[in-house]
C-alpha atoms as a PDB file:
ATOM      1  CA  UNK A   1    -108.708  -8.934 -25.930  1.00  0.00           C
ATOM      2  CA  UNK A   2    -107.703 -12.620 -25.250  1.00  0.00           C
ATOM      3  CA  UNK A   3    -110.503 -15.212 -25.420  1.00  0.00           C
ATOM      4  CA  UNK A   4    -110.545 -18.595 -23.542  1.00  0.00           C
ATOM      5  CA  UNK A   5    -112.974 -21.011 -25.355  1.00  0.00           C
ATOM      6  CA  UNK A   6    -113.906 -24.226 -23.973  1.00  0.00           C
ATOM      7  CA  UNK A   7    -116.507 -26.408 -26.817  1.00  0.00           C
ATOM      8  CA  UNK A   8    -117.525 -29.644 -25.837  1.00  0.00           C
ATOM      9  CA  UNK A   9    -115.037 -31.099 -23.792  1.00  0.00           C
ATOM     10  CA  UNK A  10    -115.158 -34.623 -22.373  1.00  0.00           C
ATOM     11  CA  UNK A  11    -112.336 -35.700 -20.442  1.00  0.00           C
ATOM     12  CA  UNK A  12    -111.423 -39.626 -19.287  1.00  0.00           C
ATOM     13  CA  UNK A  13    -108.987 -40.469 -16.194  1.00  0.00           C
ATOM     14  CA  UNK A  14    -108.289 -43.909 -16.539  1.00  0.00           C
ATOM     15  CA  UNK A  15    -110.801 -44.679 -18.667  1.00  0.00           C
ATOM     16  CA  UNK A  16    -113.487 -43.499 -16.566  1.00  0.00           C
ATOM     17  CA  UNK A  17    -115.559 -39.748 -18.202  1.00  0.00           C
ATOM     18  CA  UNK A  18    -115.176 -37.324 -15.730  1.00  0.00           C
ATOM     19  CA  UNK A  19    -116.295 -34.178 -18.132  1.00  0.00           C
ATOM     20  CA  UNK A  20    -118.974 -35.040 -20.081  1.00  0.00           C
ATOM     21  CA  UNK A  21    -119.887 -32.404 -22.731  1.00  0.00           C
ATOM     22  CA  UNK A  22    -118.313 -29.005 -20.760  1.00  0.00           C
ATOM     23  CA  UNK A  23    -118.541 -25.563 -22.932  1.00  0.00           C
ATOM     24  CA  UNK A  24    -117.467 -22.086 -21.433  1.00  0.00           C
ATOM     25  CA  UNK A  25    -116.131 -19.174 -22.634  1.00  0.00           C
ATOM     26  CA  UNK A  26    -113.500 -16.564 -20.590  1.00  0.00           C
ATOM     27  CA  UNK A  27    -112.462 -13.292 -21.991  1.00  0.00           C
ATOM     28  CA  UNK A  28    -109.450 -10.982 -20.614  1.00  0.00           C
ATOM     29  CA  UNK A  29    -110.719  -8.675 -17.693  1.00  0.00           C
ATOM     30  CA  UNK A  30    -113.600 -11.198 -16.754  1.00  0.00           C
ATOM     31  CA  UNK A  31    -114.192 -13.303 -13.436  1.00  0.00           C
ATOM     32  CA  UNK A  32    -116.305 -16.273 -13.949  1.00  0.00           C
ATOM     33  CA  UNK A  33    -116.931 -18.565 -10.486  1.00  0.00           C
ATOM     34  CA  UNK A  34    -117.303 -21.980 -10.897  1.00  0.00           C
ATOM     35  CA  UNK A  35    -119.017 -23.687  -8.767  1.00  0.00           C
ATOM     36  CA  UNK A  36    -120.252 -27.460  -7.723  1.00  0.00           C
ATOM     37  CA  UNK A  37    -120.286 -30.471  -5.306  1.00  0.00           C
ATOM     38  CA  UNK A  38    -117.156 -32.651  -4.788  1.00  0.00           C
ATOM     39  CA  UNK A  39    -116.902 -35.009  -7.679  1.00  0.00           C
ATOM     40  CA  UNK A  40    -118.611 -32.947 -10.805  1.00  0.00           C
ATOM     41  CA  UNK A  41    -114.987 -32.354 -12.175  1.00  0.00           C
ATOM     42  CA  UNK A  42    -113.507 -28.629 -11.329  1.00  0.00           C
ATOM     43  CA  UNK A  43    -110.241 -29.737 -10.724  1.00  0.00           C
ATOM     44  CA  UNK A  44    -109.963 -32.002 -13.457  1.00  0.00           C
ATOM     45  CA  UNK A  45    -111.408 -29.052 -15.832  1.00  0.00           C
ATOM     46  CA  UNK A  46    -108.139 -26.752 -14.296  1.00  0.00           C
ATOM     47  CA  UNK A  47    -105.391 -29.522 -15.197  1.00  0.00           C
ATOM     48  CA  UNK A  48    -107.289 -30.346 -18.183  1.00  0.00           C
ATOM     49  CA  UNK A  49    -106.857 -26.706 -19.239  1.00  0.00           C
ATOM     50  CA  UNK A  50    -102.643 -26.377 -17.743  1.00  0.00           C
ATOM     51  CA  UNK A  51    -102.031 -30.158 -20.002  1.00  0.00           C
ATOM     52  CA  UNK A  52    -101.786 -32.856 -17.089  1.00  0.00           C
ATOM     53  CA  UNK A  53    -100.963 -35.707 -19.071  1.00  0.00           C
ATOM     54  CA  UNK A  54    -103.016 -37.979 -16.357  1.00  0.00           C
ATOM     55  CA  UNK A  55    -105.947 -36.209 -18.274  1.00  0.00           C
ATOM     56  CA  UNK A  56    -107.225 -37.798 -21.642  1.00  0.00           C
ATOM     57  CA  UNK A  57    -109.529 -35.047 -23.614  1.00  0.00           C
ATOM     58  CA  UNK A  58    -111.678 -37.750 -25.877  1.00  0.00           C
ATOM     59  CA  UNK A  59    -113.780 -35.296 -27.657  1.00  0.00           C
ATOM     60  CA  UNK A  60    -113.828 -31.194 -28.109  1.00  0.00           C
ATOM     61  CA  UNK A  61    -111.597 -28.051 -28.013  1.00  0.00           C
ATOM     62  CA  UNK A  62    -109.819 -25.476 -25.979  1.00  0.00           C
ATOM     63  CA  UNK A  63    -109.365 -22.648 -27.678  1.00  0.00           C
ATOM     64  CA  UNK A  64    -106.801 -19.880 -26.694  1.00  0.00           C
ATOM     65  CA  UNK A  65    -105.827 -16.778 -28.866  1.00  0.00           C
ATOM     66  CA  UNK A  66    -106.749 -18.664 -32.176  1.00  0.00           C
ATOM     67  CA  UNK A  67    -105.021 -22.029 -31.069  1.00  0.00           C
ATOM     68  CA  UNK A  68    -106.066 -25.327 -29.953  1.00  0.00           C
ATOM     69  CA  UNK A  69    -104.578 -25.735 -26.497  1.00  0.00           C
ATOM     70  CA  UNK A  70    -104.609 -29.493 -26.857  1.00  0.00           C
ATOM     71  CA  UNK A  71    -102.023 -29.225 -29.324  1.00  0.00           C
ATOM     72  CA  UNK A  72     -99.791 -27.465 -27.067  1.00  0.00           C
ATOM     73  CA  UNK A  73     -97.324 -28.538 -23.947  1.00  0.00           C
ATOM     74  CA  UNK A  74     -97.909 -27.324 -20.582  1.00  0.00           C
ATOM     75  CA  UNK A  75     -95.024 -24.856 -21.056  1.00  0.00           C
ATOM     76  CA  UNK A  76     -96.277 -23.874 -24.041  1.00  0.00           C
ATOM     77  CA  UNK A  77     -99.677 -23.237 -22.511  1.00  0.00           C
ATOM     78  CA  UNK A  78     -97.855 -21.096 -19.931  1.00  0.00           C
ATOM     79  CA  UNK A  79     -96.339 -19.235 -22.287  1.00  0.00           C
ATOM     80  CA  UNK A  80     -98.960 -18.452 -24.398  1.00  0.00           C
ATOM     81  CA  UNK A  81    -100.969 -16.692 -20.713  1.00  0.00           C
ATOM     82  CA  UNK A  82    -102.994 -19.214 -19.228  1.00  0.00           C
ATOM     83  CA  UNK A  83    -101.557 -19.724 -15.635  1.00  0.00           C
ATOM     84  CA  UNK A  84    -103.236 -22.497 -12.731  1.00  0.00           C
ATOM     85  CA  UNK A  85    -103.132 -21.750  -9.301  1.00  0.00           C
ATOM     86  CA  UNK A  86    -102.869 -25.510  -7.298  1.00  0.00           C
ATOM     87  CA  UNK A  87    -105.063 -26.174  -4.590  1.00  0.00           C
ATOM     88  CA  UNK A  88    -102.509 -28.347  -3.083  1.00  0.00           C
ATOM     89  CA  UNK A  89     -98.784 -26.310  -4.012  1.00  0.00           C
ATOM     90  CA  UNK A  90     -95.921 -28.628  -3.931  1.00  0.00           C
ATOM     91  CA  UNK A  91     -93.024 -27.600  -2.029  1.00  0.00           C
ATOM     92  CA  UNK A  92     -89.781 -27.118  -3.032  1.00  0.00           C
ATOM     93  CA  UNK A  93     -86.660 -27.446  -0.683  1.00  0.00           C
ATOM     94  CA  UNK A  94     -83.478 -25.488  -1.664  1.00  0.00           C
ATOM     95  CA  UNK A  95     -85.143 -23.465  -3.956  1.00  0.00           C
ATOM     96  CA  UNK A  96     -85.713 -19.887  -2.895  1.00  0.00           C
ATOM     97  CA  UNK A  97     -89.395 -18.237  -3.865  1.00  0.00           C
ATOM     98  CA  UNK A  98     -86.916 -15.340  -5.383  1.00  0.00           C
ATOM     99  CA  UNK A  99     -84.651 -18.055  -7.899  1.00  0.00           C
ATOM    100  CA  UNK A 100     -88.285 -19.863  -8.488  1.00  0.00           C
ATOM    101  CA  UNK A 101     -89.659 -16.772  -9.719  1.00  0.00           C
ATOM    102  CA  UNK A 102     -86.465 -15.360 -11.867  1.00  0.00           C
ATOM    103  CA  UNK A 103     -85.535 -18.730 -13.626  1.00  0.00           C
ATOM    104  CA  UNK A 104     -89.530 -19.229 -14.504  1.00  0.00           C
ATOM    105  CA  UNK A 105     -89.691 -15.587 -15.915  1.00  0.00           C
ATOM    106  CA  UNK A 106     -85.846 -16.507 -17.587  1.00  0.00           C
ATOM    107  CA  UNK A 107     -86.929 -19.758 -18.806  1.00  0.00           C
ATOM    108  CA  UNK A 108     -90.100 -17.475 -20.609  1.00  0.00           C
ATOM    109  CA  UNK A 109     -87.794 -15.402 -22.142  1.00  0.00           C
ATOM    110  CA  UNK A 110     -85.367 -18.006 -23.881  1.00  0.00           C
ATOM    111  CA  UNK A 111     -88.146 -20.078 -25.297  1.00  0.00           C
ATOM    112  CA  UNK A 112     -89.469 -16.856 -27.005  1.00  0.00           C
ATOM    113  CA  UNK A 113     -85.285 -15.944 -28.134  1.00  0.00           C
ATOM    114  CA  UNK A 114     -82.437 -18.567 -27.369  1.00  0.00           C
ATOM    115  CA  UNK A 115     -79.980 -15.954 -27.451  1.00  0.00           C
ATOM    116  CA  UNK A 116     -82.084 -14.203 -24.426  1.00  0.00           C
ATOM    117  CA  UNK A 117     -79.135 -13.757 -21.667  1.00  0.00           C
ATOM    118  CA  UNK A 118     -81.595 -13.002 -18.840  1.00  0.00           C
ATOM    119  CA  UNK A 119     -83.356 -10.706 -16.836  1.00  0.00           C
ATOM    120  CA  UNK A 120     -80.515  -9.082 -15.174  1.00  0.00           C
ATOM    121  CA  UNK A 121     -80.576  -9.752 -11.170  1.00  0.00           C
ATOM    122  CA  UNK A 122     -81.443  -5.891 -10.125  1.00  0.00           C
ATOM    123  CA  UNK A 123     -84.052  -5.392 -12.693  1.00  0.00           C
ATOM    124  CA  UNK A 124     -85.856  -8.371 -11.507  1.00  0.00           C
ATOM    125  CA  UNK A 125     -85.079  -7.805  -7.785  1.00  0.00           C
ATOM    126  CA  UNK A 126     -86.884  -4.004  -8.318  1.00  0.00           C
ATOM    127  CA  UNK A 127     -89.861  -5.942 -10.176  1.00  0.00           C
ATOM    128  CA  UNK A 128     -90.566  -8.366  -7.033  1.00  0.00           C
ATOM    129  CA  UNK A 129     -90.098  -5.632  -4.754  1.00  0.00           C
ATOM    130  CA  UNK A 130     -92.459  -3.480  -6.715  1.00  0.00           C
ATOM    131  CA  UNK A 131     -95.283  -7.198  -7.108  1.00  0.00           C
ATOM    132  CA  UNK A 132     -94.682  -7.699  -3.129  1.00  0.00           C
ATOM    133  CA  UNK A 133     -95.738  -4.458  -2.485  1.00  0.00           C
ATOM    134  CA  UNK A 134     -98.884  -4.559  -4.685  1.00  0.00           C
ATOM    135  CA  UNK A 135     -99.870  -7.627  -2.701  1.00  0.00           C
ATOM    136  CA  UNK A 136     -98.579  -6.710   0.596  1.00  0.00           C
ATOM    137  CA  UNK A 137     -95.854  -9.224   1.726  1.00  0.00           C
ATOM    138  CA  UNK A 138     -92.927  -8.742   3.472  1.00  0.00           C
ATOM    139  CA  UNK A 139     -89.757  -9.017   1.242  1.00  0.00           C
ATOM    140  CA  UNK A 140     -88.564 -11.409   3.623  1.00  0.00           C
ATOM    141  CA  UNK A 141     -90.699 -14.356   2.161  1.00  0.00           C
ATOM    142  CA  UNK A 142     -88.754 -14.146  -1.272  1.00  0.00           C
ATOM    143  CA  UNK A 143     -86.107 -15.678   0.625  1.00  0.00           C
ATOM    144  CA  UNK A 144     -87.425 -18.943   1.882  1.00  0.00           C
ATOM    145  CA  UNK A 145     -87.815 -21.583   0.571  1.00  0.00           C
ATOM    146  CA  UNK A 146     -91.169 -22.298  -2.274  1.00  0.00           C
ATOM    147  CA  UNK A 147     -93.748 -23.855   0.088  1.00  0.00           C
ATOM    148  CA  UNK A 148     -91.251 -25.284   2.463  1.00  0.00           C
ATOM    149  CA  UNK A 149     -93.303 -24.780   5.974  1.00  0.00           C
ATOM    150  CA  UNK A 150     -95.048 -22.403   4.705  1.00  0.00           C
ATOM    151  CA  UNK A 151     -99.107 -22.579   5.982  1.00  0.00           C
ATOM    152  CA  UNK A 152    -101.802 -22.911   4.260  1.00  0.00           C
ATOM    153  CA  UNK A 153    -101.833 -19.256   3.381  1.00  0.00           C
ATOM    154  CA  UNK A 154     -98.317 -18.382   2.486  1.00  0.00           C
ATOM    155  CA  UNK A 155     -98.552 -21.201   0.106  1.00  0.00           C
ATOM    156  CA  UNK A 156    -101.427 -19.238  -1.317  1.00  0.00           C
ATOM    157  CA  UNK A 157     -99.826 -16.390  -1.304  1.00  0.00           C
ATOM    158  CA  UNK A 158     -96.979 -17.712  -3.473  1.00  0.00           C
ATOM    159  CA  UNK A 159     -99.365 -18.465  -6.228  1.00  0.00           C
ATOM    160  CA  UNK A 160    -100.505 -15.278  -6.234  1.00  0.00           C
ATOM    161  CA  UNK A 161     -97.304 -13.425  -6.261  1.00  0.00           C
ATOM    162  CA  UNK A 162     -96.029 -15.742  -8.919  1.00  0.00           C
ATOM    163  CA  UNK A 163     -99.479 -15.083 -10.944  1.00  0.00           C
ATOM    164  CA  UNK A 164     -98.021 -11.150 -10.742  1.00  0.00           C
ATOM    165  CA  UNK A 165     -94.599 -12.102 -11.880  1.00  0.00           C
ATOM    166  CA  UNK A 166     -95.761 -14.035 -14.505  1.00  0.00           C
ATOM    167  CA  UNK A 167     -98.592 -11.981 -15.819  1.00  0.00           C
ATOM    168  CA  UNK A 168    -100.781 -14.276 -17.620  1.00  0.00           C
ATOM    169  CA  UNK A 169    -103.766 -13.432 -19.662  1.00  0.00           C
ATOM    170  CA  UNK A 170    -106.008 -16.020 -18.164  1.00  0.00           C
ATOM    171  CA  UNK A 171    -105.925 -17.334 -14.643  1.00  0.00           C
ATOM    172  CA  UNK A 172    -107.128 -20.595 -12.902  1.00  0.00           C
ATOM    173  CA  UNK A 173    -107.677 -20.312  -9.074  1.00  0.00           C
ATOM    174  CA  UNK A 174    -108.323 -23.907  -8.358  1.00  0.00           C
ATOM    175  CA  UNK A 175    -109.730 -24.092  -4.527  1.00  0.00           C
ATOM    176  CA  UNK A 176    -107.577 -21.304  -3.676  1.00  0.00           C
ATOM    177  CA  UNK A 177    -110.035 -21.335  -0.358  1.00  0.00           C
ATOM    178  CA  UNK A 178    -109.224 -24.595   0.309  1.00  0.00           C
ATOM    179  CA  UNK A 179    -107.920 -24.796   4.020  1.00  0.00           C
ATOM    180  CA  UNK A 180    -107.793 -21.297   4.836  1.00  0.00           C
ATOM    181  CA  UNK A 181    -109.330 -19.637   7.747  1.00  0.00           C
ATOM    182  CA  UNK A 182    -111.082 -16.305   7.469  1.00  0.00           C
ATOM    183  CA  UNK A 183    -107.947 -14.064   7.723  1.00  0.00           C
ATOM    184  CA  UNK A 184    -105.590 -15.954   5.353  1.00  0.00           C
ATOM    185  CA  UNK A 185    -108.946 -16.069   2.770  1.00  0.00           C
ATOM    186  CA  UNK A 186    -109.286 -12.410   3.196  1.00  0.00           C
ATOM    187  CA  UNK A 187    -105.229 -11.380   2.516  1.00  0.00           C
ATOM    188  CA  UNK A 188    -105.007 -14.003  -0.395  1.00  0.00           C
ATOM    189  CA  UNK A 189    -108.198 -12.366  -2.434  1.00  0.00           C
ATOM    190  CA  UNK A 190    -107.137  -8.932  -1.898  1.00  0.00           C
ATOM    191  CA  UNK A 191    -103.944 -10.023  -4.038  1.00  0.00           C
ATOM    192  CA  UNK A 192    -106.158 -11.372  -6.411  1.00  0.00           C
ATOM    193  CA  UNK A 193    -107.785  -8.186  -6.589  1.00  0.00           C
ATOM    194  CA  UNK A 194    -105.552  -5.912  -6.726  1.00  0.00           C
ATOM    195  CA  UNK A 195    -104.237  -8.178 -10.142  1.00  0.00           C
ATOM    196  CA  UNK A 196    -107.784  -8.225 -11.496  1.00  0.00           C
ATOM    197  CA  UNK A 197    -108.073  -5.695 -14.395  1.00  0.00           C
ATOM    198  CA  UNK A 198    -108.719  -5.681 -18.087  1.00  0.00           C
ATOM    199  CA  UNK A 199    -105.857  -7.479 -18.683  1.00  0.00           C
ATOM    200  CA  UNK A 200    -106.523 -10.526 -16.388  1.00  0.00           C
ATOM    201  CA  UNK A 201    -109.568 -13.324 -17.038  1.00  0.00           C
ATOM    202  CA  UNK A 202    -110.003 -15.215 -13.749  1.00  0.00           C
ATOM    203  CA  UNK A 203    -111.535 -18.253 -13.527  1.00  0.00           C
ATOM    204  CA  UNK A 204    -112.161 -19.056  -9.757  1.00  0.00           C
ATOM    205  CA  UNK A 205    -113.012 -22.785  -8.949  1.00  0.00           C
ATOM    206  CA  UNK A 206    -114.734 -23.113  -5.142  1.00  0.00           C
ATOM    207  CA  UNK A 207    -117.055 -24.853  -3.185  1.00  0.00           C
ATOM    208  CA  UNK A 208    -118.142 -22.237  -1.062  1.00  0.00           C
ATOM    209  CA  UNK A 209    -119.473 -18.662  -1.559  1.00  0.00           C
ATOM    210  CA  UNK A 210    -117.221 -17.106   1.354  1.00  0.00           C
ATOM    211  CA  UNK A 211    -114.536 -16.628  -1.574  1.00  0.00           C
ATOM    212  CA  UNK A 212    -116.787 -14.942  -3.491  1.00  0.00           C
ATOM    213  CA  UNK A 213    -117.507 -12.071  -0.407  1.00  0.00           C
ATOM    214  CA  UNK A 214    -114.034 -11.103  -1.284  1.00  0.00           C
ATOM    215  CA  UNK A 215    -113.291 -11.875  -5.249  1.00  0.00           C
ATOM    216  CA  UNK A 216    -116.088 -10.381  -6.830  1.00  0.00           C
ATOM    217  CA  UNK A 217    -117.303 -12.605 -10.415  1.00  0.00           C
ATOM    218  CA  UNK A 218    -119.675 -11.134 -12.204  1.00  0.00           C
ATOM    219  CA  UNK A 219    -120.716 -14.795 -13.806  1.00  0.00           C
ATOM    220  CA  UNK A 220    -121.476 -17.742 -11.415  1.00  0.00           C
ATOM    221  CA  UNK A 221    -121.409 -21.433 -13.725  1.00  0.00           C
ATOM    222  CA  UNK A 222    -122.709 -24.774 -11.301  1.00  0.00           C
ATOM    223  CA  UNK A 223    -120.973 -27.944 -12.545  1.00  0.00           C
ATOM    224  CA  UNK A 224    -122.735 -31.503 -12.506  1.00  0.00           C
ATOM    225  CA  UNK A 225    -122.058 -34.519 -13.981  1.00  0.00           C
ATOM    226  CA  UNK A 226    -118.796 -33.018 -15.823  1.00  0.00           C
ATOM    227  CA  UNK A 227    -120.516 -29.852 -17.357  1.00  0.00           C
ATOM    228  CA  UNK A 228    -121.793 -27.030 -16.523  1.00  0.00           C
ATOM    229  CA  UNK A 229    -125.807 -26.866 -16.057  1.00  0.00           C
ATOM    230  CA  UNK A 230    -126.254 -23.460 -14.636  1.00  0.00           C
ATOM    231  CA  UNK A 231    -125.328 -19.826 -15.431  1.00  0.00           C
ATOM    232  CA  UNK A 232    -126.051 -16.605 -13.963  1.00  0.00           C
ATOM    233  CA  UNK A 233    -124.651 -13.690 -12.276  1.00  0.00           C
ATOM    234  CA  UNK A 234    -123.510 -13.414  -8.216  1.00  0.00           C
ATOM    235  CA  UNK A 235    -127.277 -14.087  -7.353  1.00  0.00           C
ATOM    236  CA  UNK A 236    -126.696 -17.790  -8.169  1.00  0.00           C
ATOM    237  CA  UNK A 237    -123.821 -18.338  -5.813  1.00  0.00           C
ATOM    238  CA  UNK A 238    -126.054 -16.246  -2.880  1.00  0.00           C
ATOM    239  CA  UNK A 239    -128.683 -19.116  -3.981  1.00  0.00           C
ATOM    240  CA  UNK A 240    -126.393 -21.900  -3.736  1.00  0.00           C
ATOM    241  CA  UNK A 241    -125.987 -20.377  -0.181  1.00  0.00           C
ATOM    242  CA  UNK A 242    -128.954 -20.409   0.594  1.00  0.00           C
ATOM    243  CA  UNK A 243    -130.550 -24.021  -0.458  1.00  0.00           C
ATOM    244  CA  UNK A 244    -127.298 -26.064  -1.380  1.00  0.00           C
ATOM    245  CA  UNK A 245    -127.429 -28.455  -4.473  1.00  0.00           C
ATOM    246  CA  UNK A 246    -130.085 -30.608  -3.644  1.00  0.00           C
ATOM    247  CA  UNK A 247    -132.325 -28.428  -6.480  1.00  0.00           C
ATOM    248  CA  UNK A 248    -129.732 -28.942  -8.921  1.00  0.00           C
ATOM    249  CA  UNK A 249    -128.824 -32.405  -8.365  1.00  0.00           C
ATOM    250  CA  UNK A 250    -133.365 -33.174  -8.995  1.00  0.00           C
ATOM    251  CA  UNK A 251    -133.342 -30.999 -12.021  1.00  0.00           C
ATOM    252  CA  UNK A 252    -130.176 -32.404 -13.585  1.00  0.00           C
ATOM    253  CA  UNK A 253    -130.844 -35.938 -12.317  1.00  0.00           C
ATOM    254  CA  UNK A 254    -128.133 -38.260 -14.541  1.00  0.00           C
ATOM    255  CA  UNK A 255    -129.903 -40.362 -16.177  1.00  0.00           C
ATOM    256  CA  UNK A 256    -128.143 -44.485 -15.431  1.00  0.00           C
ATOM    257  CA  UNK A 257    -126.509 -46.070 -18.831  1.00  0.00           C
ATOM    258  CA  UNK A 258    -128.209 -49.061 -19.786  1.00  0.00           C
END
């Protein structure tokens, strides 16, 4: 079982500390939720964990599989299973979701052997056939183009079928709510579900606990002031419901540098 091991990581974008001190631990076949106002430092915590080079780590580790992701490039990150779903996918014209999908999976394979020739067209073709099933999209959409026009959902979507293509050990749903209405929410985590397993660690970043009526985590974390100061099970995100942050933001009051 593959372990994901944050261990007191501060984080500096332009100089300024965003993550001040963050620990957390993810193994394979877990779904941890984490939670927070705007601000606290989710999203920098996902590119943080992908390699953004925007992102300066000034103190801690990230360990993945007995490595030191810090030491690694993005691609090697990839490789190694950790996978980050954008809240805000870029499109990409002229570039079928289908020749996306097979030269990410090819590029995979010839980093692991340079001699690799491929996967061969119809063996990949059955293999996104069989992943668009799973998650219930019409074959159609491996034909257009990644995230060109597509709505807020499809471009959802298209993580999500590229997190089953690319089968990595632990995943990174940053804001995958973000900007969906209630039917587009609803399709999107049933594809997460149906890849949730044993073999998949999730790690869902939201605001809101809508996304967790659908994706199921069975540990809720609350981020503020760039770590995380709460920890409990779904209870905590019904709570957050219920009364907001205010009762976090008085008991976790950040103290002003002199």
């Amino acid at each position: 079982m593959s372990q994901l091991e944050i261990k007191n990581l501060h984080v500096s974008i332009e100089n300024k500390e965003i993550l001040k001190g963050l620990s957390l631990t993810v193994n394979q076949g877990e779904i941890h939720a984490i939670m927070g106002p705007n601000g606290t430092g989710k999203s920098t915590l996902a590119y943080t964990l992908m390699g953004h080079p925007n992102y300066m780590v000034t103190e801690g580790e990230i360990i993945f599989k007995g490595k030191n992701l810090l030491e690694l490039e993005p691609d090697e990150r990839s490789r190694a299973g950790i996978f980050l779903a954008f809240q805000y996918p870029v499109a990409i014209p002229g570039v079928t979701v289908a020749n996306f999908l097979r030269s990410a999976l090819n590029a995979r394979r010839r980093a692991l052997n340079p001699e690799d020739k491929g996967l061969p067209i119809l063996e990949f073709r059955k293999m996104l056939k069989e992943k668009m099933d799973m998650l219930k999209m019409d074959h159609a959409f491996a034909g257009r183009y990644l995230n060109d026009g597509f709505s807020g959902g499809e471009k959802k979507r298209a993580e999500i079928l590229q997190m089953a293509a690319l089968k990595p050990e632990i995943a990174i749903l940053d804001e995958t709510d973000s900007g969906l209405d209630i039917d587009a929410l609803r399709v999107v985590s049933e594809g997460v579900n149906a890849l949730s397993g044993p073999d998949l660690g999730v790690v869902v970043i939201t605001h809101y606990q809508r996304l967790l009526n659908y994706i199921k985590p069975q540990f809720v974390h609350i981020m503020m002031h760039g770590r995380i100061v709460e920890s409990g099970g779904p209870d905590l995100a019904l709570h957050l419901e219920e009364s907001g942050y205010d009762w976090v933001r008085e008991k976790y009051e950040e103290v002003p540098e002199v």
